[in-house]
PDB file of N, CA and C in Angstrom:
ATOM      1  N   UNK A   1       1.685 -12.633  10.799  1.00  0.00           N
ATOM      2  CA  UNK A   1       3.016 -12.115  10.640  1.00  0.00           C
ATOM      3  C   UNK A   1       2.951 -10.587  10.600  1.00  0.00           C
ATOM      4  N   UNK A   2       3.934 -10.479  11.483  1.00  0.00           N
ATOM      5  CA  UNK A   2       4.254  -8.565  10.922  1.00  0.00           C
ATOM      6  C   UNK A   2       4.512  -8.403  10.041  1.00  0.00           C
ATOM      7  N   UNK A   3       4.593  -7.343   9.048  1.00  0.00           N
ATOM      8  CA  UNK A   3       5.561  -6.725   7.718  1.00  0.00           C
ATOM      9  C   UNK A   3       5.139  -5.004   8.291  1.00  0.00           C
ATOM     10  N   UNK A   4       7.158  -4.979   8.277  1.00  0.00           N
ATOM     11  CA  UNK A   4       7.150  -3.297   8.641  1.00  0.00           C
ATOM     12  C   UNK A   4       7.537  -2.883   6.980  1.00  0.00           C
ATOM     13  N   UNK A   5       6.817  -1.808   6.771  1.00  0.00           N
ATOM     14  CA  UNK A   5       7.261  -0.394   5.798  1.00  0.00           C
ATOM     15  C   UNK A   5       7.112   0.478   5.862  1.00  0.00           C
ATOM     16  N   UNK A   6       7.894   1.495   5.644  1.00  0.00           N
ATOM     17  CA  UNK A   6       7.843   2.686   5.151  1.00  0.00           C
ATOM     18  C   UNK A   6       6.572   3.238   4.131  1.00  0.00           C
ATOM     19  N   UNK A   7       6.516   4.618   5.088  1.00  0.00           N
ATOM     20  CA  UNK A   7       5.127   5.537   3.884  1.00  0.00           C
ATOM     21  C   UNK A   7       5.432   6.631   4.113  1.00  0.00           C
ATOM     22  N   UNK A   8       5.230   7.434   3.205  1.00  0.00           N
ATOM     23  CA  UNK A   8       5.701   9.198   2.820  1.00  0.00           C
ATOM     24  C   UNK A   8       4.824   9.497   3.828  1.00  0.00           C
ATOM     25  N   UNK A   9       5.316  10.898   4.113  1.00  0.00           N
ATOM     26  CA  UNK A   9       4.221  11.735   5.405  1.00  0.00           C
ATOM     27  C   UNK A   9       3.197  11.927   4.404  1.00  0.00           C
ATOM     28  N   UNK A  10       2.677  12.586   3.006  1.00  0.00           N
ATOM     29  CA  UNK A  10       1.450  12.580   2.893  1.00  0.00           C
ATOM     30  C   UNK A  10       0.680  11.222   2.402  1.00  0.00           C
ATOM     31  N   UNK A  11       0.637  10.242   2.545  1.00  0.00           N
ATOM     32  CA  UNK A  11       0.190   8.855   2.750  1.00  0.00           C
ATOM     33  C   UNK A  11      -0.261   8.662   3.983  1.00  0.00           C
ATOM     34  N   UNK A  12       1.046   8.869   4.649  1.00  0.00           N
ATOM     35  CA  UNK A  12       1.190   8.468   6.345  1.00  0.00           C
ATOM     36  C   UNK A  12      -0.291   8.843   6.537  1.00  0.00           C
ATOM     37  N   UNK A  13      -0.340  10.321   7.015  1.00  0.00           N
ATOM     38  CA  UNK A  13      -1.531  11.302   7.142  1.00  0.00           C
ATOM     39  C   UNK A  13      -2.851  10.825   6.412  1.00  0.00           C
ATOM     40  N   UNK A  14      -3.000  10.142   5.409  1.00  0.00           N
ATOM     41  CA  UNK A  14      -4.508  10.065   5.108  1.00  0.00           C
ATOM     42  C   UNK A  14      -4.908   8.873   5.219  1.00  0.00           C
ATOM     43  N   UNK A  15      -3.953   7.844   5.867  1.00  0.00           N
ATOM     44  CA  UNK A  15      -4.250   6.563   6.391  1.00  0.00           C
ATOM     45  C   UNK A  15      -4.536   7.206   7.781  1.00  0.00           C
ATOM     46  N   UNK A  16      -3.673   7.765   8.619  1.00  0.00           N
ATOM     47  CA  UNK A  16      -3.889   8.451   9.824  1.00  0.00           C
ATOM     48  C   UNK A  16      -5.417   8.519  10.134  1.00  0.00           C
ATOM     49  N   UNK A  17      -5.463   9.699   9.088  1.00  0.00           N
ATOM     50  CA  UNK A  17      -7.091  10.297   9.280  1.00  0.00           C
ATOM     51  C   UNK A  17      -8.219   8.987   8.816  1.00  0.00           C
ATOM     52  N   UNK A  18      -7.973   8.438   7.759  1.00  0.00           N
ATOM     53  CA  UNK A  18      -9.098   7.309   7.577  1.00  0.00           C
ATOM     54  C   UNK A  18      -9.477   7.156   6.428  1.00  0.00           C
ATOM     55  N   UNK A  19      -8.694   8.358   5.594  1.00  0.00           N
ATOM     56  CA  UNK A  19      -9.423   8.752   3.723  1.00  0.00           C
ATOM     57  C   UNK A  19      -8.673   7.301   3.150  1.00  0.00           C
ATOM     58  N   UNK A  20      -7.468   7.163   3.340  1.00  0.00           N
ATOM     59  CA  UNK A  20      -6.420   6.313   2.538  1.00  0.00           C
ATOM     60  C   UNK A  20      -6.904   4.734   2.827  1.00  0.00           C
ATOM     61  N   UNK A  21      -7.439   3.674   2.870  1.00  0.00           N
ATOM     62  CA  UNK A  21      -7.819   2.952   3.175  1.00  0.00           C
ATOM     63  C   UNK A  21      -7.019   1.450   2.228  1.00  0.00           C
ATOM     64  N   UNK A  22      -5.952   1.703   1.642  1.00  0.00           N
ATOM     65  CA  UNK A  22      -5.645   0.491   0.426  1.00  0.00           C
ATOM     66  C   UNK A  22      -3.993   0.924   0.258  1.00  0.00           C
ATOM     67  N   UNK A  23      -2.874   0.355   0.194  1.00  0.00           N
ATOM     68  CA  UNK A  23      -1.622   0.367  -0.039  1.00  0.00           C
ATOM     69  C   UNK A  23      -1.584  -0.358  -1.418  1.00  0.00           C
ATOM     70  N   UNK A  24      -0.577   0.546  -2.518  1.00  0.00           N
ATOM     71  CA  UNK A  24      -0.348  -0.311  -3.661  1.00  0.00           C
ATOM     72  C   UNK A  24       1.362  -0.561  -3.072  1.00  0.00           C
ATOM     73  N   UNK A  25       1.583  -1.623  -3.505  1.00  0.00           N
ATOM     74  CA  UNK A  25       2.992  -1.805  -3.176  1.00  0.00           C
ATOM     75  C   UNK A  25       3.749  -3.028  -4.084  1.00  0.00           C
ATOM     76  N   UNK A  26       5.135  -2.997  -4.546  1.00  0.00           N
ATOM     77  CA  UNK A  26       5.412  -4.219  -5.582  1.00  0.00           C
ATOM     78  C   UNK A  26       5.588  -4.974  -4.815  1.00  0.00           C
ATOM     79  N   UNK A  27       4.885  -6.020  -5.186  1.00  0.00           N
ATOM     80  CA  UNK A  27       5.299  -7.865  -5.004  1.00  0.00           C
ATOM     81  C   UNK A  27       6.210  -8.522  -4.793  1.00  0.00           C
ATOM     82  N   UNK A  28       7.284  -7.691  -3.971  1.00  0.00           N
ATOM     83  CA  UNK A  28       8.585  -8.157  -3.777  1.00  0.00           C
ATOM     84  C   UNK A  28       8.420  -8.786  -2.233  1.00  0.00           C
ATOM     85  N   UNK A  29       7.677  -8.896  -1.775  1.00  0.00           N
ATOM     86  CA  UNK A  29       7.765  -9.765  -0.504  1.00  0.00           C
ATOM     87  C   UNK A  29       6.309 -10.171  -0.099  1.00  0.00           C
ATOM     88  N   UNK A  30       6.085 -11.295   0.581  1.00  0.00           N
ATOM     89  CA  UNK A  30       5.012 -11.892   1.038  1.00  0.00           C
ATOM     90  C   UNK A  30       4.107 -11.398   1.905  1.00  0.00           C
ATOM     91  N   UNK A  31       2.957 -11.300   1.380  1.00  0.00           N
ATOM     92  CA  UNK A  31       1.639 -10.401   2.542  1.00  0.00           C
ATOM     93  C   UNK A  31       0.918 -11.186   1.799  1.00  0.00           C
ATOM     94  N   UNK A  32      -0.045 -11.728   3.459  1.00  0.00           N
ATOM     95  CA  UNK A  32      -1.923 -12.480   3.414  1.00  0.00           C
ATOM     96  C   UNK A  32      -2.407 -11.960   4.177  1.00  0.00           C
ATOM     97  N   UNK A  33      -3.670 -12.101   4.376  1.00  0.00           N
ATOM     98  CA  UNK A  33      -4.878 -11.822   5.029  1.00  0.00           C
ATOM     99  C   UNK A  33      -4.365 -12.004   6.420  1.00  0.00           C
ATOM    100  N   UNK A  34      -5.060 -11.719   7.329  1.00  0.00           N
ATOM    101  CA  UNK A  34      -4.563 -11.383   8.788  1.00  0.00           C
ATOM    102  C   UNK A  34      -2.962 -10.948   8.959  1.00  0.00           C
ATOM    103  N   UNK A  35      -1.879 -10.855   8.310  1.00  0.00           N
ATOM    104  CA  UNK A  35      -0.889  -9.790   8.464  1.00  0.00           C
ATOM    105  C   UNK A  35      -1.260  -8.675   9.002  1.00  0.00           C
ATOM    106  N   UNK A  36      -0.204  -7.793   9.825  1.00  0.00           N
ATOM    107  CA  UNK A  36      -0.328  -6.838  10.211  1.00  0.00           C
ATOM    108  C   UNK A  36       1.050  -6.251   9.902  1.00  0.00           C
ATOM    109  N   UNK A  37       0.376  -5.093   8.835  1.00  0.00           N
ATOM    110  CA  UNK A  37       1.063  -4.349   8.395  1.00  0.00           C
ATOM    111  C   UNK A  37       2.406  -3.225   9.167  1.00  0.00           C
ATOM    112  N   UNK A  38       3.019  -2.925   9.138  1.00  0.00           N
ATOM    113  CA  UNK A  38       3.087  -1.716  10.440  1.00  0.00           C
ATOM    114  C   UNK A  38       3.964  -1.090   9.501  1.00  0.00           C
ATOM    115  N   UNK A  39       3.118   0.519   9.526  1.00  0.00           N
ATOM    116  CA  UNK A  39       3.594   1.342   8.387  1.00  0.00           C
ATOM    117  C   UNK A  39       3.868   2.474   9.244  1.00  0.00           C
ATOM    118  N   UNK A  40       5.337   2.823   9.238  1.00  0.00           N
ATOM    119  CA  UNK A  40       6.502   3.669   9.270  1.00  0.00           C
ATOM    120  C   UNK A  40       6.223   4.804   8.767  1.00  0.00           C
ATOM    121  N   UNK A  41       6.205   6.105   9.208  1.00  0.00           N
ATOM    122  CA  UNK A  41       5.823   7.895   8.560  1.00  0.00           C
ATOM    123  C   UNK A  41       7.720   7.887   8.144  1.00  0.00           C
ATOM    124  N   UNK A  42       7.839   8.323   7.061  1.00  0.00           N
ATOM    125  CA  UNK A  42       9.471   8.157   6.254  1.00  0.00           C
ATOM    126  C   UNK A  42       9.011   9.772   6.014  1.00  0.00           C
ATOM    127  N   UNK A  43      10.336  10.366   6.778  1.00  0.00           N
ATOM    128  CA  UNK A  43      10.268  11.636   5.701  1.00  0.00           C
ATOM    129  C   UNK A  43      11.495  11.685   4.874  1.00  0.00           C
ATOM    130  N   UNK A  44      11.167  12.132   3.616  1.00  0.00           N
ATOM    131  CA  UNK A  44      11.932  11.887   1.995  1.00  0.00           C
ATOM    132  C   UNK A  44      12.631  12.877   1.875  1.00  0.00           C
ATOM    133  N   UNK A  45      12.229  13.734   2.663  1.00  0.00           N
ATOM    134  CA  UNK A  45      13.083  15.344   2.510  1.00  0.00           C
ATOM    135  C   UNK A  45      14.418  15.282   3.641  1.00  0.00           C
ATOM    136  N   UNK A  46      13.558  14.460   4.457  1.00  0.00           N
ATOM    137  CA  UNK A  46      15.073  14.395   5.695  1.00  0.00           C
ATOM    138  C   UNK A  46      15.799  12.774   5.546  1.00  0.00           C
ATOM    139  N   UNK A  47      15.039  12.557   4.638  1.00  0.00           N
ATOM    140  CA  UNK A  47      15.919  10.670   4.323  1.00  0.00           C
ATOM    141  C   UNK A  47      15.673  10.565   5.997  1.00  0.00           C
ATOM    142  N   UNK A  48      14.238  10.130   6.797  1.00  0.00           N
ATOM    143  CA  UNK A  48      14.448   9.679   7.987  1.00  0.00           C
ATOM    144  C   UNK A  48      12.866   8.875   8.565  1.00  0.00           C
ATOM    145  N   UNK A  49      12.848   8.132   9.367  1.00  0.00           N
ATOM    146  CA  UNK A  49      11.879   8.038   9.950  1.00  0.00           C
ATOM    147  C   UNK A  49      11.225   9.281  10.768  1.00  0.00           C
ATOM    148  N   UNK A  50      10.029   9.480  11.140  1.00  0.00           N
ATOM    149  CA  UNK A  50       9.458  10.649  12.123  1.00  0.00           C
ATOM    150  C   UNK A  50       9.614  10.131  13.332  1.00  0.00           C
ATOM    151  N   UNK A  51       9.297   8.868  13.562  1.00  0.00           N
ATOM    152  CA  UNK A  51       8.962   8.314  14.854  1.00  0.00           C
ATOM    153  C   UNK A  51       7.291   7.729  15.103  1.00  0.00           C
ATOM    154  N   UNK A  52       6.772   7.943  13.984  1.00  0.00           N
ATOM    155  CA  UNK A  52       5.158   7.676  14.095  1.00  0.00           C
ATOM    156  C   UNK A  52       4.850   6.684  13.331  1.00  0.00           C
ATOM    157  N   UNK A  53       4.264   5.455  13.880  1.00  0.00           N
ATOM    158  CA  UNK A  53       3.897   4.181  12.994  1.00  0.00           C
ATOM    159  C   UNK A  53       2.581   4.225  12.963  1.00  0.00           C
ATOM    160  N   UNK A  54       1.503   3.111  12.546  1.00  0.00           N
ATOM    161  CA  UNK A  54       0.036   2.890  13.185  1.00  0.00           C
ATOM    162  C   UNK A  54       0.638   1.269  12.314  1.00  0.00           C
ATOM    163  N   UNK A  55      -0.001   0.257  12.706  1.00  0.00           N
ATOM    164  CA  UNK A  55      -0.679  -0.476  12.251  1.00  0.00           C
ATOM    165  C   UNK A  55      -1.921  -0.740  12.094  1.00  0.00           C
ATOM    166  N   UNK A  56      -2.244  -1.965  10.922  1.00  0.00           N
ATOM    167  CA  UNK A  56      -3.140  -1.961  10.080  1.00  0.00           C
ATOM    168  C   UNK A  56      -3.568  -4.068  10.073  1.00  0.00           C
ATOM    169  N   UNK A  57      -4.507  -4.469  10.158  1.00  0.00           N
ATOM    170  CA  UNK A  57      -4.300  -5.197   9.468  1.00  0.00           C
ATOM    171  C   UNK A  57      -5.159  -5.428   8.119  1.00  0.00           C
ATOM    172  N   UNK A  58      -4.222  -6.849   7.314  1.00  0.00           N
ATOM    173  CA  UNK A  58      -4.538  -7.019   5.916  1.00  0.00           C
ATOM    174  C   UNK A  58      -5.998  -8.125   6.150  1.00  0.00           C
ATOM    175  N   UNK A  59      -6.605  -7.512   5.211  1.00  0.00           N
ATOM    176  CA  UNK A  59      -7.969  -7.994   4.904  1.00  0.00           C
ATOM    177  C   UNK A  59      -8.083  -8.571   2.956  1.00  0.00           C
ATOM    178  N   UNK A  60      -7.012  -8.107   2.632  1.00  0.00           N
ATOM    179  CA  UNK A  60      -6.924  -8.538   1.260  1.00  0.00           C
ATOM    180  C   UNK A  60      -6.057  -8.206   0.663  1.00  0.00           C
ATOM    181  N   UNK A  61      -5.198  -9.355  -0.407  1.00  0.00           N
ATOM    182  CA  UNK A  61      -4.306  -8.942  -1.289  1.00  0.00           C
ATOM    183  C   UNK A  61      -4.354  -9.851  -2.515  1.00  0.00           C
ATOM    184  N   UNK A  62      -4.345  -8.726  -3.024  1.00  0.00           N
ATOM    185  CA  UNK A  62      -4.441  -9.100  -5.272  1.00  0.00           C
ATOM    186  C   UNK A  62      -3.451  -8.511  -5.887  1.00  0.00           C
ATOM    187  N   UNK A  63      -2.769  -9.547  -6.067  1.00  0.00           N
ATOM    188  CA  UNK A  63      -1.763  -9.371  -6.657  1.00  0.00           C
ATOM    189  C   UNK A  63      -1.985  -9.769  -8.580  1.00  0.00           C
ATOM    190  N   UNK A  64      -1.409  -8.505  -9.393  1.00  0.00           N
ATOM    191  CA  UNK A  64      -1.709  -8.193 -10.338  1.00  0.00           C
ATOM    192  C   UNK A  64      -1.052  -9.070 -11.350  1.00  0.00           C
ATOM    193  N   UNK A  65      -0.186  -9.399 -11.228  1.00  0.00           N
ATOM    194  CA  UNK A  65       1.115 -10.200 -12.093  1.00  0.00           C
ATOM    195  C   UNK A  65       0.206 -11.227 -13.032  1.00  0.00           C
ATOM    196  N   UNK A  66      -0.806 -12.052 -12.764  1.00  0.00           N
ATOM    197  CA  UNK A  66      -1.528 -13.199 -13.201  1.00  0.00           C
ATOM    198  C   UNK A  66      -3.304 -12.285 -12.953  1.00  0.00           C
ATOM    199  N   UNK A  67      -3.205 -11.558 -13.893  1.00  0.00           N
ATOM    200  CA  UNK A  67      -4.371 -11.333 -14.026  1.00  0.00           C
ATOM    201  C   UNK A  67      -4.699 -10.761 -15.476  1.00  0.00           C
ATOM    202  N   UNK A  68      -5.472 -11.081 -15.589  1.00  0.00           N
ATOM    203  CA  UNK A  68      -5.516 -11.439 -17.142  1.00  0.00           C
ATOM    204  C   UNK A  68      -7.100 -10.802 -18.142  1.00  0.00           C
ATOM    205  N   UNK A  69      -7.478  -9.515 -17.441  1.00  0.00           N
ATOM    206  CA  UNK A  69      -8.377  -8.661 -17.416  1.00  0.00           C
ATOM    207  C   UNK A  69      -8.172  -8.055 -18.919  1.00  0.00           C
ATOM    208  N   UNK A  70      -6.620  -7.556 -19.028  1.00  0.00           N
ATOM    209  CA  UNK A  70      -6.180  -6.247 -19.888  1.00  0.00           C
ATOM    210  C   UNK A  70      -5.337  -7.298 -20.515  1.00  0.00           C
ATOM    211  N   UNK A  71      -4.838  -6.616 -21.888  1.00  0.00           N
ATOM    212  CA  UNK A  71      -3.591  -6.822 -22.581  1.00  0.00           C
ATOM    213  C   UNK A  71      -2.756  -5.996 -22.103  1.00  0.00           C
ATOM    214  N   UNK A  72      -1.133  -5.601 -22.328  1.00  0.00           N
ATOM    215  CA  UNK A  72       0.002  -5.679 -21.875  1.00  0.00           C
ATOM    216  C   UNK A  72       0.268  -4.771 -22.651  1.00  0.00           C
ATOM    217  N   UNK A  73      -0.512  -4.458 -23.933  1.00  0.00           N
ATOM    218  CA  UNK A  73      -0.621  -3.070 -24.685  1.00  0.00           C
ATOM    219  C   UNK A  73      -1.267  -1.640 -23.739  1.00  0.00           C
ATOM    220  N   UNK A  74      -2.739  -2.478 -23.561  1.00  0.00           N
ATOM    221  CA  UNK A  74      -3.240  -1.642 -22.768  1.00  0.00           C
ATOM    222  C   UNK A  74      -3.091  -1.239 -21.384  1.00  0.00           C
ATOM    223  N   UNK A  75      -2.049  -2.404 -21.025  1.00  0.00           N
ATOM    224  CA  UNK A  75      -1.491  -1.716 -19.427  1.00  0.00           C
ATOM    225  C   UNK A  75      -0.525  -0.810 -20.041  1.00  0.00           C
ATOM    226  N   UNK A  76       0.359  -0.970 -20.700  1.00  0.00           N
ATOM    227  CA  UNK A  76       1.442  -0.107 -21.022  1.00  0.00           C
ATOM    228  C   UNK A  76       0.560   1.615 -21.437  1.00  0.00           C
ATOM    229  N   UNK A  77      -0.008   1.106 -22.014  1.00  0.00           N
ATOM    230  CA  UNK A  77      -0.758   2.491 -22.518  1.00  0.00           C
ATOM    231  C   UNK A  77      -1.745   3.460 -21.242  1.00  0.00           C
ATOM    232  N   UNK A  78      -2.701   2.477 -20.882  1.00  0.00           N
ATOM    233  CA  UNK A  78      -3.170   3.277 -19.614  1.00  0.00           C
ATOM    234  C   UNK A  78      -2.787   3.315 -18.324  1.00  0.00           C
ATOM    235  N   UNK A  79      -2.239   1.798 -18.111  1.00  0.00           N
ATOM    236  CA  UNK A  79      -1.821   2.123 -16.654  1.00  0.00           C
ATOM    237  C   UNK A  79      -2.908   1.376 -15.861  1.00  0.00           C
ATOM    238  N   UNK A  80      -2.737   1.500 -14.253  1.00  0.00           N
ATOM    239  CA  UNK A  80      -3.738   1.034 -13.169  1.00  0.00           C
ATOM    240  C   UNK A  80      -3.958   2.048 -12.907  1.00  0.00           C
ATOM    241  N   UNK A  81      -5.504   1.703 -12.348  1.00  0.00           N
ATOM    242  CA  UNK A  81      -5.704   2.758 -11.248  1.00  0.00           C
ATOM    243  C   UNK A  81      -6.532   2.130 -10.148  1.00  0.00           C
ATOM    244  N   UNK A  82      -6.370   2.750  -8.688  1.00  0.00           N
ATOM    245  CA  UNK A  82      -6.813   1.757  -7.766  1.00  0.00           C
ATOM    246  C   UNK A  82      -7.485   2.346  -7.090  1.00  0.00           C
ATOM    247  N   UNK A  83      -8.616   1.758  -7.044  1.00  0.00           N
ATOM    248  CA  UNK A  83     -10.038   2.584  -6.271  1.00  0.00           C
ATOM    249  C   UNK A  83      -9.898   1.875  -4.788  1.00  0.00           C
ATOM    250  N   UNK A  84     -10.472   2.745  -3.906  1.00  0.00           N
ATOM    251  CA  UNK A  84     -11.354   2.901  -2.467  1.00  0.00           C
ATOM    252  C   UNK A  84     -12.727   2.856  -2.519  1.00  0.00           C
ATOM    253  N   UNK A  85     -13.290   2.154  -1.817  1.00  0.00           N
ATOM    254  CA  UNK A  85     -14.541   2.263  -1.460  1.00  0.00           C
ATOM    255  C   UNK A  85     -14.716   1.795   0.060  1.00  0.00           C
ATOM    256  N   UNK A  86     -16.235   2.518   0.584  1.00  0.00           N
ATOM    257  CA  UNK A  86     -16.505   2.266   1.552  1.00  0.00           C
ATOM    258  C   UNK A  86     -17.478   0.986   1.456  1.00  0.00           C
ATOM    259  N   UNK A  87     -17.520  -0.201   2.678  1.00  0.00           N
ATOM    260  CA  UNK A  87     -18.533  -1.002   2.805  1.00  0.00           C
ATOM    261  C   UNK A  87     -20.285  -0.400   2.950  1.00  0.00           C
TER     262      UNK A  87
END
């Protein structure tokens, strides 16, 4: 399946180049493995699309809702944070 979204130009750009390698995004709609993403350059300053997409496809999704690592204190308190790595 496709899923189109929107990404800020500095996102856009470091998926572009190759640094950005992972989308956090809320759980409001359905993405699996072999999806192909197709992510939209949104500029926020002009409320507009650029005209520049790339797709991507999905190789993995973990969804956080049922995970049961942290307490609900300690998310509130620290927060996520979401690492990159290379293979």
């Amino acid at each position: 399946m496709k899923i189109e979204k929107k990404v800020q130009t500095k996102y856009f750009q470091l998926i572009l180049d190759g640094v950005k390698k992972y989308e956090l995004r809320l759980a409001d709609f359905e993405c699996n493995e072999g999806d192909i993403l197709v992510l939209r350059e949104w500029n926020s300053e002009k409320n507009e699309f650029t005209g520049r997409e790339i797709e991507k496809k999905v190789t993995m999704v973990m969804k956080t809702k049922d995970l049961e690592f942290w307490s609900k204190e300690e998310i509130d308190q620290k927060g996520y944070q979401i690492i990159s790595f290379e293979s």
